[in-house]
Protein backbone atom coordinates (compact mmCIF):
# COMPACT_ATOMS: atom_id res chain seq x y z
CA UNK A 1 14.77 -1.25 -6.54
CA UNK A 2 13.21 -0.48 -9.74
CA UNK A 3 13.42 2.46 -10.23
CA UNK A 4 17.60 1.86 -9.23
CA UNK A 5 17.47 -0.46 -11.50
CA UNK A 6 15.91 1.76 -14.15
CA UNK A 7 18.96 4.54 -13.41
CA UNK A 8 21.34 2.33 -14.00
CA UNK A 9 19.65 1.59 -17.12
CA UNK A 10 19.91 4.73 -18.25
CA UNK A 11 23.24 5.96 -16.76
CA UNK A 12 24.59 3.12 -19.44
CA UNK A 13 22.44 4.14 -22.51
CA UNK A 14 23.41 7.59 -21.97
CA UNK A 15 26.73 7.15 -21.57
CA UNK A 16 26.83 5.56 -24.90
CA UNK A 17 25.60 8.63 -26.72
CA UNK A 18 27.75 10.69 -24.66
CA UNK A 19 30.93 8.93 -25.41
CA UNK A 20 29.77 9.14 -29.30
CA UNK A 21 28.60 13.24 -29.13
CA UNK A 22 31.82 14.13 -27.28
CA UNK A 23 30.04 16.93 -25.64
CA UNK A 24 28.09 15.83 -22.04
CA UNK A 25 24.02 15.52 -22.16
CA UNK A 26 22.65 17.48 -19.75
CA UNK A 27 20.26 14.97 -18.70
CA UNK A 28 22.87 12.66 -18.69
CA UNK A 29 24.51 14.76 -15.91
CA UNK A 30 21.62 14.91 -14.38
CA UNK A 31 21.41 11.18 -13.80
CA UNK A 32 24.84 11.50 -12.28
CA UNK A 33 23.16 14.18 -9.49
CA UNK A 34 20.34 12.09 -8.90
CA UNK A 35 22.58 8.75 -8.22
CA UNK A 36 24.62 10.45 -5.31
CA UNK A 37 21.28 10.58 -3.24
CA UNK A 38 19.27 7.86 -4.67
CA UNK A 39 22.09 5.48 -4.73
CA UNK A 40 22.67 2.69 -1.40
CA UNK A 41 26.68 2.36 -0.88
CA UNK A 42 29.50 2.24 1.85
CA UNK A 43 33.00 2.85 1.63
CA UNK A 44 36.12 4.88 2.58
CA UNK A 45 37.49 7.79 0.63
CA UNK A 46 40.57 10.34 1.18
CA UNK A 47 40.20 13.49 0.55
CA UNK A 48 43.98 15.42 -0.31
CA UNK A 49 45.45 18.62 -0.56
CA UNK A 50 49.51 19.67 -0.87
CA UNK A 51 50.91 17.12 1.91
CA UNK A 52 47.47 16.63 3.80
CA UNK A 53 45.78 13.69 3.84
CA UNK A 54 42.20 12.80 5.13
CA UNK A 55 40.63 9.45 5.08
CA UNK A 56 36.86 9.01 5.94
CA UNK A 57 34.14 6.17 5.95
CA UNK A 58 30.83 7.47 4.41
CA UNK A 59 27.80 5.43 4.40
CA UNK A 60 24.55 6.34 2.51
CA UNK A 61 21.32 4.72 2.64
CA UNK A 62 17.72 5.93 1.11
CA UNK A 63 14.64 5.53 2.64
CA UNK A 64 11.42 5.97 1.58
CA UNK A 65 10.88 9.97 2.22
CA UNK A 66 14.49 10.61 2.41
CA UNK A 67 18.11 9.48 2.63
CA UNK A 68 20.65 9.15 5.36
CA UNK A 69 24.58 9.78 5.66
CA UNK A 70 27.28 9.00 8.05
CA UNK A 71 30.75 10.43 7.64
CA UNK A 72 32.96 9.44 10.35
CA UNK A 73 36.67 9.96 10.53
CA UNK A 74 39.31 7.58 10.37
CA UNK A 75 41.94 9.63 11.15
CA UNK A 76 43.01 12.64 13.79
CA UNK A 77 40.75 14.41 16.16
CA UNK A 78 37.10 12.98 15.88
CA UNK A 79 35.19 14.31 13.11
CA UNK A 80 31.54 12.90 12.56
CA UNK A 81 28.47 14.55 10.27
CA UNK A 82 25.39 12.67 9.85
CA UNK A 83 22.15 13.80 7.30
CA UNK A 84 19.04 13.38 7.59
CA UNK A 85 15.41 14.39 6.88
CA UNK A 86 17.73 17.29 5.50
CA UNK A 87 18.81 18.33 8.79
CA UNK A 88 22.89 18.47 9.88
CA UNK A 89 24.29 17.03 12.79
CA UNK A 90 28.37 17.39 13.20
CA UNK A 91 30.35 16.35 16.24
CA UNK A 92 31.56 19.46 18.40
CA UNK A 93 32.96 20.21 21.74
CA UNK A 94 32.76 16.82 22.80
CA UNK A 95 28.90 16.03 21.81
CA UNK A 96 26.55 16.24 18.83
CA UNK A 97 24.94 19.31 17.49
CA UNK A 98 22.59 20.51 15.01
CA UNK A 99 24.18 22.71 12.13
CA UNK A 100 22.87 24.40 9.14
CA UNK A 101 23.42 23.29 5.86
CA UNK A 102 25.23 24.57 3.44
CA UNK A 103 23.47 26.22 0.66
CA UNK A 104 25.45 25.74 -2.96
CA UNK A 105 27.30 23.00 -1.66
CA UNK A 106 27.29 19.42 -1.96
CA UNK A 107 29.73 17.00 -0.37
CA UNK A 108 31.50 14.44 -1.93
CA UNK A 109 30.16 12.04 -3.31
CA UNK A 110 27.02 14.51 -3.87
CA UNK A 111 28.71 16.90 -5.89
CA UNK A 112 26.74 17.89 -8.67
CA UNK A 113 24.07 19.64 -8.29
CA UNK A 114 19.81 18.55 -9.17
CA UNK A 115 19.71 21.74 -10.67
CA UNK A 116 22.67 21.66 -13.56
CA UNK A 117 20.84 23.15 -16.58
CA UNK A 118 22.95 26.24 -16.25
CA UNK A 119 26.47 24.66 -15.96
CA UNK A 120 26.78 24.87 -19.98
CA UNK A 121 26.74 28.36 -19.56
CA UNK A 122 29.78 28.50 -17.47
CA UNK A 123 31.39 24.77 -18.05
CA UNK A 124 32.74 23.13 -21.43
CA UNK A 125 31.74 19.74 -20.60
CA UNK A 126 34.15 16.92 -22.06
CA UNK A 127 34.80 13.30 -22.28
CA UNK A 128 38.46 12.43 -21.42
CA UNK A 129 37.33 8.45 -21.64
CA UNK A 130 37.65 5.78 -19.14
CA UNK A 131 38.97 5.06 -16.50
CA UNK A 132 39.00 2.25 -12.81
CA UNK A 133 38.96 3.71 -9.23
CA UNK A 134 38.80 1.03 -6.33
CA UNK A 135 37.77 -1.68 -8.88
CA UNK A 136 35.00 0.16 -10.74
CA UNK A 137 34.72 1.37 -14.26
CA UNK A 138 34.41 4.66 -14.53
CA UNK A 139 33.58 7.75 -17.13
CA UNK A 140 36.04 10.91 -17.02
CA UNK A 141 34.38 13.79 -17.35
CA UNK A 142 36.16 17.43 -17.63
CA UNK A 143 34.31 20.74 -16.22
CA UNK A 144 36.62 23.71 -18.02
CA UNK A 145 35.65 27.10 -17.05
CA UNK A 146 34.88 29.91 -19.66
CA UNK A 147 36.72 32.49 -17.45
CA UNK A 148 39.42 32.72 -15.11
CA UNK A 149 37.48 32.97 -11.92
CA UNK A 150 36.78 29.30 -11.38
CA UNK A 151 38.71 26.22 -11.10
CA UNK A 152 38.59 23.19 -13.33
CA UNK A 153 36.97 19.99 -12.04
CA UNK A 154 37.51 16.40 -13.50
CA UNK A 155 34.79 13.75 -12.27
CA UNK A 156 35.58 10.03 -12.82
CA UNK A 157 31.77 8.32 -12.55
CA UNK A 158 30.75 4.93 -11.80
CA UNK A 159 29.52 3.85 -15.74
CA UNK A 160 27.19 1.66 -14.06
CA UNK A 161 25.67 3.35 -11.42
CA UNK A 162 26.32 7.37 -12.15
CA UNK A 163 27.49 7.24 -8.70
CA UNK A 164 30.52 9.73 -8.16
CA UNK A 165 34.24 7.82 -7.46
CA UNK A 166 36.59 10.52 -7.65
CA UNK A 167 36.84 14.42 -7.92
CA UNK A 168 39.70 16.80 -8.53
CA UNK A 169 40.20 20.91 -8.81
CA UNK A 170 42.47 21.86 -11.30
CA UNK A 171 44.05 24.91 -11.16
CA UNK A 172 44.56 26.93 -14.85
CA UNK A 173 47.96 25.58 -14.95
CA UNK A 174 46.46 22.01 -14.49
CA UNK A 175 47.78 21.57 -11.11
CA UNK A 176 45.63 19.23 -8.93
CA UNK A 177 44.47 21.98 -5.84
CA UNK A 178 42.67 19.19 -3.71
CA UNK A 179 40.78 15.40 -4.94
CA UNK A 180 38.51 13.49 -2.89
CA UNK A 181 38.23 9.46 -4.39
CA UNK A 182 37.23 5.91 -2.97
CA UNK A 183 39.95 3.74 -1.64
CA UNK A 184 37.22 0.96 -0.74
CA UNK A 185 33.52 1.14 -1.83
CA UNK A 186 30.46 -0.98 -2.11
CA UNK A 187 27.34 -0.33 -4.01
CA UNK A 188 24.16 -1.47 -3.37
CA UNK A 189 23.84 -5.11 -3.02
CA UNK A 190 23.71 -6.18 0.77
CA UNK A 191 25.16 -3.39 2.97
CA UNK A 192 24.90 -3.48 6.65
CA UNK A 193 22.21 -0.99 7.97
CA UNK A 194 22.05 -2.71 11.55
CA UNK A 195 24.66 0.17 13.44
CA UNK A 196 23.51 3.12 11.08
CA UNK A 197 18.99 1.84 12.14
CA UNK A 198 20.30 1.91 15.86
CA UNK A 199 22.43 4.89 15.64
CA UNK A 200 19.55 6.84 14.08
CA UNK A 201 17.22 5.79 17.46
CA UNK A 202 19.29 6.05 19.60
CA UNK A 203 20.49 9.36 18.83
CA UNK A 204 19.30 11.36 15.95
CA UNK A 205 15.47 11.55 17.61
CA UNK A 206 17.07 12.70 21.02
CA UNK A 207 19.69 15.59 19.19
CA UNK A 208 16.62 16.87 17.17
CA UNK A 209 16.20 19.59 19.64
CA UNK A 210 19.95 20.91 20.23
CA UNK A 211 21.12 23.41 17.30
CA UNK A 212 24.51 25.16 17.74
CA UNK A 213 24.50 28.89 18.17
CA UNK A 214 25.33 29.01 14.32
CA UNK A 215 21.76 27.67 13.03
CA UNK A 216 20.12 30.64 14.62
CA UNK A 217 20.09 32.23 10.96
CA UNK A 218 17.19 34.55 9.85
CA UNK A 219 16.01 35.87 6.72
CA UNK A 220 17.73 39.40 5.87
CA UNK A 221 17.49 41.97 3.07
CA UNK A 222 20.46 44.09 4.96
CA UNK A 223 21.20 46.29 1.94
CA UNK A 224 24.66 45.13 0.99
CA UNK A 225 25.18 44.22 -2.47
CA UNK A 226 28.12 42.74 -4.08
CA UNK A 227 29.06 44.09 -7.54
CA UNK A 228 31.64 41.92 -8.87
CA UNK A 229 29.72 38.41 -8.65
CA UNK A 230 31.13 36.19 -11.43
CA UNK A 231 28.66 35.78 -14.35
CA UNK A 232 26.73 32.52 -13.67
CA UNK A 233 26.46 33.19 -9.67
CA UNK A 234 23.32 33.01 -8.27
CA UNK A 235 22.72 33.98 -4.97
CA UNK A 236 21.27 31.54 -3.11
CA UNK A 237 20.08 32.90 0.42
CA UNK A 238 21.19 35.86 2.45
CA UNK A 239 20.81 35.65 6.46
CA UNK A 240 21.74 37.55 9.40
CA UNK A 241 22.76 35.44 11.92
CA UNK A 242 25.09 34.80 15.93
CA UNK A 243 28.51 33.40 15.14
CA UNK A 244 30.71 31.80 18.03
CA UNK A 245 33.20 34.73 19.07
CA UNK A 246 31.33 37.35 17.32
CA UNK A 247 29.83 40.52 19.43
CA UNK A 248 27.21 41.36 17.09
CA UNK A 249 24.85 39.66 14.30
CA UNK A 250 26.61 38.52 10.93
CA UNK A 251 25.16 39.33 7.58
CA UNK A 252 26.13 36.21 5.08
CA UNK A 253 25.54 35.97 1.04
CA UNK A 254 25.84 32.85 -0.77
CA UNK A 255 26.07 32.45 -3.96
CA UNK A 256 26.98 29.23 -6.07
CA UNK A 257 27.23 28.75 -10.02
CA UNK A 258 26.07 25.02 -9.22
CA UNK A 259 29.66 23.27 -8.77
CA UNK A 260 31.13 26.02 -6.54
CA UNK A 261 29.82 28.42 -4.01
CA UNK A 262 30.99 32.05 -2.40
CA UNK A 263 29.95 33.38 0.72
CA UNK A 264 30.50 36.76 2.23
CA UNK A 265 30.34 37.91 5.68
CA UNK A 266 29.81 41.36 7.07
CA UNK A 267 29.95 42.82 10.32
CA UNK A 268 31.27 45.56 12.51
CA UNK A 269 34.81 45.53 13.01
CA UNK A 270 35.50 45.32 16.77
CA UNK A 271 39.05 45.87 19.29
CA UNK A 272 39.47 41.72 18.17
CA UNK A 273 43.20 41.66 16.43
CA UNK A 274 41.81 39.53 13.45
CA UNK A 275 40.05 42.64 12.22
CA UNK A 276 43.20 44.48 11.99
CA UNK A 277 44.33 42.54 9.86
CA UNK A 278 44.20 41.84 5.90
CA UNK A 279 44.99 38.46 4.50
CA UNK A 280 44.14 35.66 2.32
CA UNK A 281 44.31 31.87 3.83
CA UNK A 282 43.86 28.55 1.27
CA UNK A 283 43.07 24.87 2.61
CA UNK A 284 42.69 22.86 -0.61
CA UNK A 285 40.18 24.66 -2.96
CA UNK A 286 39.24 27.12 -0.22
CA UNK A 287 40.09 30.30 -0.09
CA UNK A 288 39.32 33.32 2.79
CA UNK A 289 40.07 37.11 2.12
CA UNK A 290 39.24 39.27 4.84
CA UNK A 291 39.69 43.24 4.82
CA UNK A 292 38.07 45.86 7.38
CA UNK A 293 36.48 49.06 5.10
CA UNK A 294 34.64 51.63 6.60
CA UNK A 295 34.70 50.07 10.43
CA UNK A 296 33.44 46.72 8.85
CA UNK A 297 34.77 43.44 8.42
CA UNK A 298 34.08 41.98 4.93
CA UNK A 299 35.07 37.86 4.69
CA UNK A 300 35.00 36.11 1.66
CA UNK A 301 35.24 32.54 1.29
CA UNK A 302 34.70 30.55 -1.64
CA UNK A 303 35.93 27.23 -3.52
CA UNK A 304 37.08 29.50 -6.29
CA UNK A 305 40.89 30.95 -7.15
CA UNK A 306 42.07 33.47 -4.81
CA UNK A 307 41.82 36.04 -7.40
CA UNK A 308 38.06 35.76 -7.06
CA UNK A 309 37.50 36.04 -3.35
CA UNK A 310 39.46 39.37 -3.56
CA UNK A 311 37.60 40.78 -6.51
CA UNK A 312 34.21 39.63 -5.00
CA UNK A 313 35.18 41.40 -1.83
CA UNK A 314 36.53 44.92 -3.01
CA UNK A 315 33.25 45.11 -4.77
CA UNK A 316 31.44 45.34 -1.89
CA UNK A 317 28.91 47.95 -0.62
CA UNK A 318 26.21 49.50 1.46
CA UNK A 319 23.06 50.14 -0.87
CA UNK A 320 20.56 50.46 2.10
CA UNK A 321 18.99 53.48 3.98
């Protein structure tokens, strides 16, 4: 509690010399990363794109070693993820499984990243003032890219808390490409954790031991390299792994700048009609752009503009023996 309590103390002071510098402290936005895991709340937040609509309830609470999370679905087919002890389990095929996590991606609220000192790099980092979503005050901060290859985010944070409210992608044109943001939320205080206590017994101790096909990832230096990376993309892990419907092993990059992440995919292009096939797909921020070269199948996906996916993936190639 005190060391909430401290956070909060210094989410506000910072924010004070933020609003006065114009330009966003990097250990204020630091604060911010640290409050979406070290921060108790409930609530239920939408998450849009075009005409589609999403709404989910997400509650967080921290423990002494670690922190857990429950997204459920409110809406459509059933769609559950819980976290904890840094381990993934999401709802498929009728049951519970293990999953790996992500690497270079955080979900909302949890966007930014504990490492951020590099963001100034590839982010101008602005104050566009304040701002209220569902009933709290909040700070509006804009990410601007320094290229082309990245999309625009605007953050609207809890000036109390640091705790992330709302989120948008921006397109260059200022469109709005997708936004997550709290309809209902509470923070702190006295939250419920009698469900979320027996929900952990009673099933994240006995799903421990049953990991989708997909978490089956090892270690790989395959020799593939990807030359047009945008400046400020780190890779992040490289694996070879099974994939549901694949034939053979799948080599996947991924690389993240700290607010967005690329992966690519390689494997050997097979009779399957997908492979025959060259195209580029969007759902919100997301974009895929798949291409068979040289009897392989290269698939990039990244929450970057879908000029990027296509220049990461036509600079691919074999550097190995």
């Amino acid at each position: 509690m005190r060391l909430w309590l401290a956070c909060c103390g210094l989410v506000f002071a910072m924010s004070q010399s933020f609003a006065e510098e114009g330009q966003a402290n990097i250990n204020w936005l630091k604060t911010i990363a640290f409050a979406g895991h070290q921060t108790e709340y409930a609530g239920i937040f939408v998450y849009q794109y075009g005409n589609h609509l999403e709404t989910s309830r997400i509650t967080h609470f921290v423990e002494v070693d670690s922190e857990y999370e429950k997204i459920e679905s409110l809406d459509g087919p059933k769609r559950e993820i819980v976290r904890h002890h840094g381990q993934v389990w999401s709802f498929l095929n009728h049951k519970m499984v293990q999953v790996d996590s992500q690497p270079g991606r955080g979900g909302f609220p949890s966007l930014l990243p504990e490492q951020i000192s590099a963001l100034g790099g590839n982010y101008t980092i602005k104050d566009l003032g304040n701002g209220t979503v569902a009933g709290f005050s909040a700070q509006i901060l804009l990410f601007q890219p320094k290229d082309n290859l990245r999309y625009t985010r605007k953050f609207w944070v809890n000036s109390d808390t640091g705790l992330l409210v709302k989120a948008e992608v921006l397109s260059d044109k200022g469109k709005v490409v997708e936004q997550y943001a709290f309809t209902q939320l509470k923070i702190g205080g006295d939250l419920d954790r009698t469900a979320i206590i027996n929900d952990r017994a009673s099933s994240i101790s006995s799903l421990s031991h049953v990991k989708s096909k997909d978490a089956n990832a090892e270690i790989s230096n395959s020799g593939w390299v990807v030359d047009a990376i945008p400046t400020g993309f780190k890779k992040l892990t490289e694996v070879k792994r099974p994939m549901r419907g694949k034939h053979s092993p799948v080599t996947q990059m991924v690389y993240s700048d700290g607010l967005s992440a690329i992966s690519v995919f390689i494997e050997l292009a097979d009779s399957d009609e997908d492979d025959d096939i060259e195209g580029l797909t969007s759902r919100g921020a997301l974009n895929l752009y798949h291409k068979v070269v040289d009897k392989h199948l290269y698939t990039v996906v990244g929450e970057v503009p879908p000029r990027t996916v296509m220049q990461v993936l036509d600079s691919i190639r074999y550097n190995g023996s």
